[in-house]
N, C-alpha and C. Protein backbone atom coordinates (compact mmCIF):
# COMPACT_ATOMS: atom_id res chain seq x y z
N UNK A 1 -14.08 97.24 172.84
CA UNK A 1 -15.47 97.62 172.68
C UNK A 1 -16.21 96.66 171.74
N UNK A 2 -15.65 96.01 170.79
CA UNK A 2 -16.04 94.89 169.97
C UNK A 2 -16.87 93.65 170.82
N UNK A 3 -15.90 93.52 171.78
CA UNK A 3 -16.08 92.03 171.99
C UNK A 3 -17.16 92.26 173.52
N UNK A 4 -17.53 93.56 173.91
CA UNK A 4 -18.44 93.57 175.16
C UNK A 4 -19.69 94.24 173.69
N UNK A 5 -19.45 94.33 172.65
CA UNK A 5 -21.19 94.56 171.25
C UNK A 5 -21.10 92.99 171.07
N UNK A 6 -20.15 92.41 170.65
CA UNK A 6 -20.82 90.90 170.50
C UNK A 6 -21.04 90.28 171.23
N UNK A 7 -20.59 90.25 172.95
CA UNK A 7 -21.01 89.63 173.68
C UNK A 7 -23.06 90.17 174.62
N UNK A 8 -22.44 91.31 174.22
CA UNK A 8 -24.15 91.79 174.38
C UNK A 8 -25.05 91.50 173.00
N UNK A 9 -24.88 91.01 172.26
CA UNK A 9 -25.66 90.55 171.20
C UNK A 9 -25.90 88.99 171.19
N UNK A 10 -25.17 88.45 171.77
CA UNK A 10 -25.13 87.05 172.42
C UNK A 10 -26.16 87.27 173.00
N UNK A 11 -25.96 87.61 174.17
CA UNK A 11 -27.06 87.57 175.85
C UNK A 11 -28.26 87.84 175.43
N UNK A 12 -28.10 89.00 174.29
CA UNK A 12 -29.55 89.58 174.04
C UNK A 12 -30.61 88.60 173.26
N UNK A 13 -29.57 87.51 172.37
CA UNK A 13 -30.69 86.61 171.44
C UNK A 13 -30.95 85.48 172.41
N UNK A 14 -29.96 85.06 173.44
CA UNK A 14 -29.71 84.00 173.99
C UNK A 14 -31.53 83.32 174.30
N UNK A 15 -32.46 84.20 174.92
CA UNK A 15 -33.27 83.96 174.48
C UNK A 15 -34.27 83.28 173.76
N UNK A 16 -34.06 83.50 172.47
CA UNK A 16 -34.40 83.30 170.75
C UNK A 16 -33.75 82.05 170.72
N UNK A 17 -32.66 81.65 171.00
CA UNK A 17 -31.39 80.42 170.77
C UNK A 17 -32.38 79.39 171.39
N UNK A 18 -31.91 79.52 172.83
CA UNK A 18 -32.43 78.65 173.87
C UNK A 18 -34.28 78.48 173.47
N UNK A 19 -34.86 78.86 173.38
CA UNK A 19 -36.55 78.91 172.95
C UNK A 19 -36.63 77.89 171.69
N UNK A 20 -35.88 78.12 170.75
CA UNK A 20 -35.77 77.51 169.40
C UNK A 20 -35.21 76.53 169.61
N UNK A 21 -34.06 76.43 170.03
CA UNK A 21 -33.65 74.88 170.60
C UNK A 21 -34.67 74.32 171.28
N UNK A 22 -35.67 74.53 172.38
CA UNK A 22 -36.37 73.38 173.08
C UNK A 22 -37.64 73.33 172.11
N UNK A 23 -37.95 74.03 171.52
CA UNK A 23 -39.28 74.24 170.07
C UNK A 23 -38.45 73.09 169.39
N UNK A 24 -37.34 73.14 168.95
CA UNK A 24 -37.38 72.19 167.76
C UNK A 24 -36.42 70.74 168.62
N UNK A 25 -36.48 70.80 169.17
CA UNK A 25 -36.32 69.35 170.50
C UNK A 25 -37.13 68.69 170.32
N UNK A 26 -38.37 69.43 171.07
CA UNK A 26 -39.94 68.57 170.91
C UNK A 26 -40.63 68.78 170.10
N UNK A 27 -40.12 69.17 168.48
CA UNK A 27 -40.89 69.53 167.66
C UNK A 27 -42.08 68.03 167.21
N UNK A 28 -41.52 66.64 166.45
CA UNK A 28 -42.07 65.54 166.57
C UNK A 28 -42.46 66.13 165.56
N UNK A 29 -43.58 64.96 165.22
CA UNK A 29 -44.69 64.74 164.07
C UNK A 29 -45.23 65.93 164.00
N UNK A 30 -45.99 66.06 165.20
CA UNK A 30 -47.18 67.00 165.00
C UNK A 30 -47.10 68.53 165.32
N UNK A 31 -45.80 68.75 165.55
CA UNK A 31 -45.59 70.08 166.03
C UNK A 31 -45.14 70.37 167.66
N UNK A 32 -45.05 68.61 168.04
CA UNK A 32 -44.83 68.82 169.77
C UNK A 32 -45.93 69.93 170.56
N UNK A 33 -45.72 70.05 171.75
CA UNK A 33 -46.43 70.70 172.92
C UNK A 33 -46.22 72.29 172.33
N UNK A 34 -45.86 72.98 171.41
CA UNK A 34 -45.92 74.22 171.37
C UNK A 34 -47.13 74.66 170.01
N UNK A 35 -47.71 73.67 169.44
CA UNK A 35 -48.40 73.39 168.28
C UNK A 35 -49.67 73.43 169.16
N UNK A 36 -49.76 72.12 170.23
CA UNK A 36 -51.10 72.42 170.86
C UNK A 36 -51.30 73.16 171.63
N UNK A 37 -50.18 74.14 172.33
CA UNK A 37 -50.72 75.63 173.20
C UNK A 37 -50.55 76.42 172.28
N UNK A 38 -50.24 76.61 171.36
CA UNK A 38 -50.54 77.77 170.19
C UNK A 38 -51.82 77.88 169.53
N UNK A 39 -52.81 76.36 169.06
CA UNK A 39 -53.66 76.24 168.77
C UNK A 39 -55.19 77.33 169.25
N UNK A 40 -55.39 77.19 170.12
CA UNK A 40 -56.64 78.15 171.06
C UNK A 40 -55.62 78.96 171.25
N UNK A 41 -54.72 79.60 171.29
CA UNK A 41 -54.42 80.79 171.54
C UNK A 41 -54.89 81.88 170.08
N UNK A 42 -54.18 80.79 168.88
CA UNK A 42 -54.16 81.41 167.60
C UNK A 42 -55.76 81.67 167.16
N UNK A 43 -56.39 80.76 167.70
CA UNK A 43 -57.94 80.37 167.31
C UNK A 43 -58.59 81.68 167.96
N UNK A 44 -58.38 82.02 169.06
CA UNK A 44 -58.90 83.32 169.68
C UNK A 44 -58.45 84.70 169.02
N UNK A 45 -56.84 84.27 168.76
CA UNK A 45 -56.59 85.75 168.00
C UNK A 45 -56.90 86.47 166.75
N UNK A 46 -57.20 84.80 166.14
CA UNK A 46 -57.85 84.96 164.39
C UNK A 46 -59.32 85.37 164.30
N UNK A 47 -59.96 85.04 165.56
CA UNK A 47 -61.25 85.63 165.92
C UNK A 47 -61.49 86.72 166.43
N UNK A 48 -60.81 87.09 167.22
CA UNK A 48 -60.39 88.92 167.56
C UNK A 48 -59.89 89.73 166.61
N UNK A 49 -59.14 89.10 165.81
CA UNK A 49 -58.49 89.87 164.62
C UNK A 49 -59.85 90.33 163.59
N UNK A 50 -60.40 89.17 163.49
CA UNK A 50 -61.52 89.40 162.16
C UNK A 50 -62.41 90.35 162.46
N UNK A 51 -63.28 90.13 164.29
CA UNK A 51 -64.13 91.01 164.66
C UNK A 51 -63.96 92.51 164.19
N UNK A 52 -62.33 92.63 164.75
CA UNK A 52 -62.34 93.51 165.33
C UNK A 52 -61.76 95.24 163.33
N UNK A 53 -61.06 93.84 162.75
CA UNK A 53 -60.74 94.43 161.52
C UNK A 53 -61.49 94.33 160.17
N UNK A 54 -61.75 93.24 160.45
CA UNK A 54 -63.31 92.46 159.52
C UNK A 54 -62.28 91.58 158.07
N UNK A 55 -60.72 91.73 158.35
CA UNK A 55 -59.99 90.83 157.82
C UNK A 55 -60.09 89.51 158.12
N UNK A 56 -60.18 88.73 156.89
CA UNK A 56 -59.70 86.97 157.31
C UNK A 56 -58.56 86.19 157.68
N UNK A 57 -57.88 85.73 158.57
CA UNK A 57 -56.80 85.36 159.32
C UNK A 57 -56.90 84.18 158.18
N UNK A 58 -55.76 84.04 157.79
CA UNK A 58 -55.97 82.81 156.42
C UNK A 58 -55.43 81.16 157.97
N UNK A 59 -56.21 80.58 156.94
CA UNK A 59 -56.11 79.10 157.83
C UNK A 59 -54.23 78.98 157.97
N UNK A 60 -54.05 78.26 159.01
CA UNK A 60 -52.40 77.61 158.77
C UNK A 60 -52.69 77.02 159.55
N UNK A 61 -51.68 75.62 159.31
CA UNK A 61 -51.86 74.27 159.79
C UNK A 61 -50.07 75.15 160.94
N UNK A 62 -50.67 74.37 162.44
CA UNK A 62 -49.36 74.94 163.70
C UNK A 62 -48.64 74.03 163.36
N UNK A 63 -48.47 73.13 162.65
CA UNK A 63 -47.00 72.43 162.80
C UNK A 63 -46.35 73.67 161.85
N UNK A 64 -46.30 73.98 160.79
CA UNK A 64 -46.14 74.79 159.96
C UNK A 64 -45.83 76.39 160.68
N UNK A 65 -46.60 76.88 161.06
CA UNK A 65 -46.44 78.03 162.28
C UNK A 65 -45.32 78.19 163.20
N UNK A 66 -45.29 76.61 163.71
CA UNK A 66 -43.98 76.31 165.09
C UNK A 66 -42.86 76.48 164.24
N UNK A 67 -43.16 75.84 162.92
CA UNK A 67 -41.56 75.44 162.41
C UNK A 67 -41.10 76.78 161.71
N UNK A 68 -41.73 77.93 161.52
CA UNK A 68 -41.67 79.13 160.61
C UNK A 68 -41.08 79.98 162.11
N UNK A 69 -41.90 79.85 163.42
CA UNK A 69 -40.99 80.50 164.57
C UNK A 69 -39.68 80.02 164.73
N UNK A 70 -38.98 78.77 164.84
CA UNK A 70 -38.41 77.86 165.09
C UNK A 70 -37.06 78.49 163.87
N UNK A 71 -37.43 78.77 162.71
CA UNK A 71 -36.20 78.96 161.67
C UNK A 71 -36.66 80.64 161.93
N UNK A 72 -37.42 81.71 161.87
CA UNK A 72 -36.72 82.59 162.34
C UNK A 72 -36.29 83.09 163.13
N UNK A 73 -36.28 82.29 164.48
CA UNK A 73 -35.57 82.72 165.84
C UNK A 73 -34.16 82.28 165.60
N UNK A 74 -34.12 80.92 164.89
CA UNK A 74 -32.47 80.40 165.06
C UNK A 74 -31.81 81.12 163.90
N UNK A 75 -32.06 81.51 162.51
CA UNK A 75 -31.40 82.14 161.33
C UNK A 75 -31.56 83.47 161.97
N UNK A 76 -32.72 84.05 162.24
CA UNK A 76 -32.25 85.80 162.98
C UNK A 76 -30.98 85.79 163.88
N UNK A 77 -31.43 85.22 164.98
CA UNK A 77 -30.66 84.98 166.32
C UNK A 77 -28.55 84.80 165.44
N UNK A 78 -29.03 83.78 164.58
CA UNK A 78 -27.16 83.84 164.35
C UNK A 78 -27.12 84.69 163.50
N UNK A 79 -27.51 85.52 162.30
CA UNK A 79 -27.47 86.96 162.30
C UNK A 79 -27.30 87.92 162.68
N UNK A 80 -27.87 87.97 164.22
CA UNK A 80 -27.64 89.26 164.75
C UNK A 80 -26.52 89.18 165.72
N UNK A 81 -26.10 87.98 165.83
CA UNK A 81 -25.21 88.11 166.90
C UNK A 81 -23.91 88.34 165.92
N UNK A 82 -23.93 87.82 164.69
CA UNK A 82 -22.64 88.52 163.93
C UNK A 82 -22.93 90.00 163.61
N UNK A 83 -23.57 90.79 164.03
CA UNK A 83 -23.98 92.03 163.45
C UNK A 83 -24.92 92.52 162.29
N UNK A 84 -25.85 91.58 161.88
CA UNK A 84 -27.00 91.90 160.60
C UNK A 84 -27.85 92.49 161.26
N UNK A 85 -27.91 93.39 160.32
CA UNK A 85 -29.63 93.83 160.59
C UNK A 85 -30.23 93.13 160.18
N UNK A 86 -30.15 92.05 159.38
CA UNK A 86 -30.81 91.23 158.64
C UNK A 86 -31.62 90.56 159.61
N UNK A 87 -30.63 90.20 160.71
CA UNK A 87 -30.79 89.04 161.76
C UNK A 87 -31.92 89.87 162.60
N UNK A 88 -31.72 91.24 163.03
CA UNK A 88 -32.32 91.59 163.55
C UNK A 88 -34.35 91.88 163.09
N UNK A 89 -34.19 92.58 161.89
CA UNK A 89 -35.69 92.37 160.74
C UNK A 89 -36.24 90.81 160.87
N UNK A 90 -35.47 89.71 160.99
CA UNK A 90 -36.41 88.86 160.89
C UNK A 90 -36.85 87.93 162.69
N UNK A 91 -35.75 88.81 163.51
CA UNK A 91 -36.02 88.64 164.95
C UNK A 91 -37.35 89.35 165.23
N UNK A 92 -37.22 90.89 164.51
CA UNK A 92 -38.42 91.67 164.56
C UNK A 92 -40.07 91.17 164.23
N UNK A 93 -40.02 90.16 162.71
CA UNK A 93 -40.84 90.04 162.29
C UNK A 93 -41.20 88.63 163.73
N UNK A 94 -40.31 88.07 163.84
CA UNK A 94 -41.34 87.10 164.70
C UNK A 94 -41.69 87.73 166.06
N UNK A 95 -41.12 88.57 166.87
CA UNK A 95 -41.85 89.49 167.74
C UNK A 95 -43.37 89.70 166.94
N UNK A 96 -43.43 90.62 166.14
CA UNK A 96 -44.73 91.01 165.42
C UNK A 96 -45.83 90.31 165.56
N UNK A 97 -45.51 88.90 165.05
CA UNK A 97 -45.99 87.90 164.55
C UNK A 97 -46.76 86.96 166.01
N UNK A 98 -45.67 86.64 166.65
CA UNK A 98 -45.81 85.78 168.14
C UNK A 98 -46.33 86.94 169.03
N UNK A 99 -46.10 87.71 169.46
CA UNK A 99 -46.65 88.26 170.67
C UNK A 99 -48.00 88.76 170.98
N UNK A 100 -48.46 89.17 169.51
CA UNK A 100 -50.27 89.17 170.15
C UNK A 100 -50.69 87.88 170.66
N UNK A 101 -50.23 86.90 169.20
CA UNK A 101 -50.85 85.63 169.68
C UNK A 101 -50.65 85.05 170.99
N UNK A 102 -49.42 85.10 171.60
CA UNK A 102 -49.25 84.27 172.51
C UNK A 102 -49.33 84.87 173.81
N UNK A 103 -49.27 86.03 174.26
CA UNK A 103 -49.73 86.83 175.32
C UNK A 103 -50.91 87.84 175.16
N UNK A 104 -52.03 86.89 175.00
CA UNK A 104 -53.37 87.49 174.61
C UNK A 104 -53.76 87.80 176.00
N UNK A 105 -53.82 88.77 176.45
CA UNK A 105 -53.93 89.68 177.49
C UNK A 105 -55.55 90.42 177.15
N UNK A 106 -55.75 90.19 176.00
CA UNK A 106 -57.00 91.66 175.65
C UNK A 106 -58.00 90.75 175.75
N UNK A 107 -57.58 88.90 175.87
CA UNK A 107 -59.24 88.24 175.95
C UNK A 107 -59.14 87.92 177.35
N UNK A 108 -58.74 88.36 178.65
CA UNK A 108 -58.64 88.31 180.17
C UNK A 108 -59.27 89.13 180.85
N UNK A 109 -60.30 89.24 181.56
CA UNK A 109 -60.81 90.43 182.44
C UNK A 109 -59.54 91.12 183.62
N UNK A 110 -59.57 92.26 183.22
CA UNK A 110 -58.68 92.61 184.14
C UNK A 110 -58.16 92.52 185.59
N UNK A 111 -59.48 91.90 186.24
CA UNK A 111 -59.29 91.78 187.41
C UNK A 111 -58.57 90.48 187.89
N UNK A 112 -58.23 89.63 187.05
CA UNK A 112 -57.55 88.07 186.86
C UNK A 112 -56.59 88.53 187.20
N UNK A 113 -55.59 87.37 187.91
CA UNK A 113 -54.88 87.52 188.01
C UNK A 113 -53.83 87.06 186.62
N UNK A 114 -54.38 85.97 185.93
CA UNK A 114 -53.99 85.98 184.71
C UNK A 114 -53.59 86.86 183.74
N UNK A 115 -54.35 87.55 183.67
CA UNK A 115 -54.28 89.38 183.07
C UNK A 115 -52.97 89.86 183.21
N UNK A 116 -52.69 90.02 184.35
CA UNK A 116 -51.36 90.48 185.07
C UNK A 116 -50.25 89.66 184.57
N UNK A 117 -50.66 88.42 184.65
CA UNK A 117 -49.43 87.58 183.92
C UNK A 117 -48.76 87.62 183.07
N UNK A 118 -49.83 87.63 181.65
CA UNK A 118 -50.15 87.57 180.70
C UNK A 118 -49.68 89.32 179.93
N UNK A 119 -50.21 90.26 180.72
CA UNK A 119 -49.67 91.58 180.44
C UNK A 119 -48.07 91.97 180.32
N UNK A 120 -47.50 91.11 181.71
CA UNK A 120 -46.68 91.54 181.73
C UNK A 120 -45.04 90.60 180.91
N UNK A 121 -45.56 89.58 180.91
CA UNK A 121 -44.82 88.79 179.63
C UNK A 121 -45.36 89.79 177.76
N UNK A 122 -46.14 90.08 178.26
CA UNK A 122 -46.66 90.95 176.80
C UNK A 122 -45.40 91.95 176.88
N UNK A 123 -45.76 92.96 178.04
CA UNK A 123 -44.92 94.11 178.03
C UNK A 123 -43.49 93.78 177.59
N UNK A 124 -43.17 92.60 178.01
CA UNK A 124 -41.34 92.19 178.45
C UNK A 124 -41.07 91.59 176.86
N UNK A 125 -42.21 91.21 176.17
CA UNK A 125 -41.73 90.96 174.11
C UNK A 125 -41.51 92.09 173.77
N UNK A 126 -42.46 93.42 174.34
CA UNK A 126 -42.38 94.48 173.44
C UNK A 126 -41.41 95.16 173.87
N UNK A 127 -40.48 95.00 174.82
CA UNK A 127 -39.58 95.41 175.17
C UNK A 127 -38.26 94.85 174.34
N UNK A 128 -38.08 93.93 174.31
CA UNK A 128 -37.56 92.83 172.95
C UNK A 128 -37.58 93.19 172.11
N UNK A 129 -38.76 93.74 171.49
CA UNK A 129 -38.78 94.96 170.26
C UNK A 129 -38.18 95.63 169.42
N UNK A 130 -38.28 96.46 171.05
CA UNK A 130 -37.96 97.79 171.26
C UNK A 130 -36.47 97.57 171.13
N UNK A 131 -35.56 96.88 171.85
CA UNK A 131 -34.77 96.79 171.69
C UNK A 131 -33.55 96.15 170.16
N UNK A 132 -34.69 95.52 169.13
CA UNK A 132 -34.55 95.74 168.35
C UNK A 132 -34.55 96.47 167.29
N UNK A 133 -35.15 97.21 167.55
CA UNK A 133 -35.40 97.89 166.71
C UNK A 133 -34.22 99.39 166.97
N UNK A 134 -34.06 99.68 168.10
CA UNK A 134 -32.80 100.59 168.64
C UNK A 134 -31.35 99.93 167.56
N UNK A 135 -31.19 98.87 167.90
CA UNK A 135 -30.22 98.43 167.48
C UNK A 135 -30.43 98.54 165.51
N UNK A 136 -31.05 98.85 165.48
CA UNK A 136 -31.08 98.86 163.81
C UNK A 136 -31.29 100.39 163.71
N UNK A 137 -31.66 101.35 164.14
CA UNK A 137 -31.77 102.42 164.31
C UNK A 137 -29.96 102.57 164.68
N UNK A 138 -29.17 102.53 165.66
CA UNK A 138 -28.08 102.56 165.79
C UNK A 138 -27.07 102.35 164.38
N UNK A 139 -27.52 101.13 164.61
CA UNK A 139 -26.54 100.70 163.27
C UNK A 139 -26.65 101.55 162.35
N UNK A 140 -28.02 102.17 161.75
CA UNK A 140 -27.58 102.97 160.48
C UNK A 140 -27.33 104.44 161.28
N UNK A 141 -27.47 104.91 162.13
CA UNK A 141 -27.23 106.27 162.33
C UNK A 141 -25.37 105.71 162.29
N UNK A 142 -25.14 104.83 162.94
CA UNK A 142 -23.32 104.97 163.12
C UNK A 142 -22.84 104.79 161.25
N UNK A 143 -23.62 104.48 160.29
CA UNK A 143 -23.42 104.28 158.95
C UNK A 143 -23.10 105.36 158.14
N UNK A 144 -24.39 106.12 158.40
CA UNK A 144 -24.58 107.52 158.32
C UNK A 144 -23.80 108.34 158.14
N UNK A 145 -23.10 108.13 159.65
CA UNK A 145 -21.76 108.81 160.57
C UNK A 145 -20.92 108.94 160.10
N UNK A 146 -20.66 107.50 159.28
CA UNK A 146 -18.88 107.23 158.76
C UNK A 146 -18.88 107.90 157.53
N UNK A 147 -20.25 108.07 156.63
CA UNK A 147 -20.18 108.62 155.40
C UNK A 147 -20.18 109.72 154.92
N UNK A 148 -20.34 110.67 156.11
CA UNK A 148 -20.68 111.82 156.45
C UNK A 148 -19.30 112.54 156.76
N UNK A 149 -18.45 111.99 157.13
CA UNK A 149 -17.18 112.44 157.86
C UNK A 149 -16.55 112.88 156.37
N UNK A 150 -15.98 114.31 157.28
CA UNK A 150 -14.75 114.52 155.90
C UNK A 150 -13.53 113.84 155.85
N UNK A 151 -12.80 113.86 154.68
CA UNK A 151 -11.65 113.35 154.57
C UNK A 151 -10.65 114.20 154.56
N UNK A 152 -10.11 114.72 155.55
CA UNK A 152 -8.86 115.93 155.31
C UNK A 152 -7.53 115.17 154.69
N UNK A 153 -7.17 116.24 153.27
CA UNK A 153 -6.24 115.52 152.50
C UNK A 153 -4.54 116.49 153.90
N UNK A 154 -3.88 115.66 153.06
CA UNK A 154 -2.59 116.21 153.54
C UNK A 154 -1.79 117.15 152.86
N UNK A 155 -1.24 118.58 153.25
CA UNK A 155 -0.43 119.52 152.53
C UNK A 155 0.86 118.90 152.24
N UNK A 156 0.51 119.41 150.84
CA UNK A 156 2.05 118.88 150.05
C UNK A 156 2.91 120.81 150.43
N UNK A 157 4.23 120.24 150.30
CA UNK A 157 4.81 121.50 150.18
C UNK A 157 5.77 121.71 148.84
């Protein structure tokens, strides 16, 4: 049962691994090709964000951004596949973090077919989530479990 939890903790970041590996491949000078499609994505969301909360999205330079996704996908990712929740909280935080921005679905008229695209890569992070977040929910209920158990001593005679 060990080795089909670590091998499903594999598959599950494999993901996160593979993404972070080709992010920091073409990372380069300037942040590579994921710096300039993050750019107008982030630029729209920091402007939706403000409208809509009347908070200021503080400036950040995307090379800086890529490389902050880039180390918590690969330090979560080998975390969780040894069993951290650790790994998992900071898999979580970049879900949080990346998925409004990058499947901005809410600036698309619905009738696009883009919309649809865009929605449903949304839906499939928050599903990613979700699934993190189970797994940390698990982990401490099975914690819980073990501490909770009695210890039956043995009769002496």
């Amino acid at each position: 049962m060990a080795f089909i939890s670590f091998l499903g903790r594999v598959l599950f970041v494999s993901f996160f691994v593979l993404t972070a590996w080709q992010e920091f491949n073409e990372f380069g000078i300037d942040g590579g090709p994921a710096a300039k499609t993050l750019l107008p994505k982030f630029n729209k969301f920091s402007k939706h964000f403000t409208t809509h909360t009347s908070f200021q999205v503080p400036e950040l330079e995307m090379k800086v951004l890529v490389a902050g996704a880039i180390a918590l996908k690969g330090v979560g990712s080998l975390l969780f596949i040894f069993g951290s929740t650790t790994g998992a909280f900071l898999l979580i935080l970049h879900q949080l973090i990346a998925t409004p921005i990058l499947y901005d679905f809410y600036n698309y008229n619905m009738e696009k077919k883009a919309f649809t695209l865009i929605f449903i890569k949304f839906t499939q992070n928050l599903s990613l989530l979700g699934g993190l977040m189970f797994y940390i929910g698990m982990k401490a209920s099975i914690q819980r479990r073990s501490v909770n158990r009695k210890v039956y001593k043995s009769k002496r005679a």
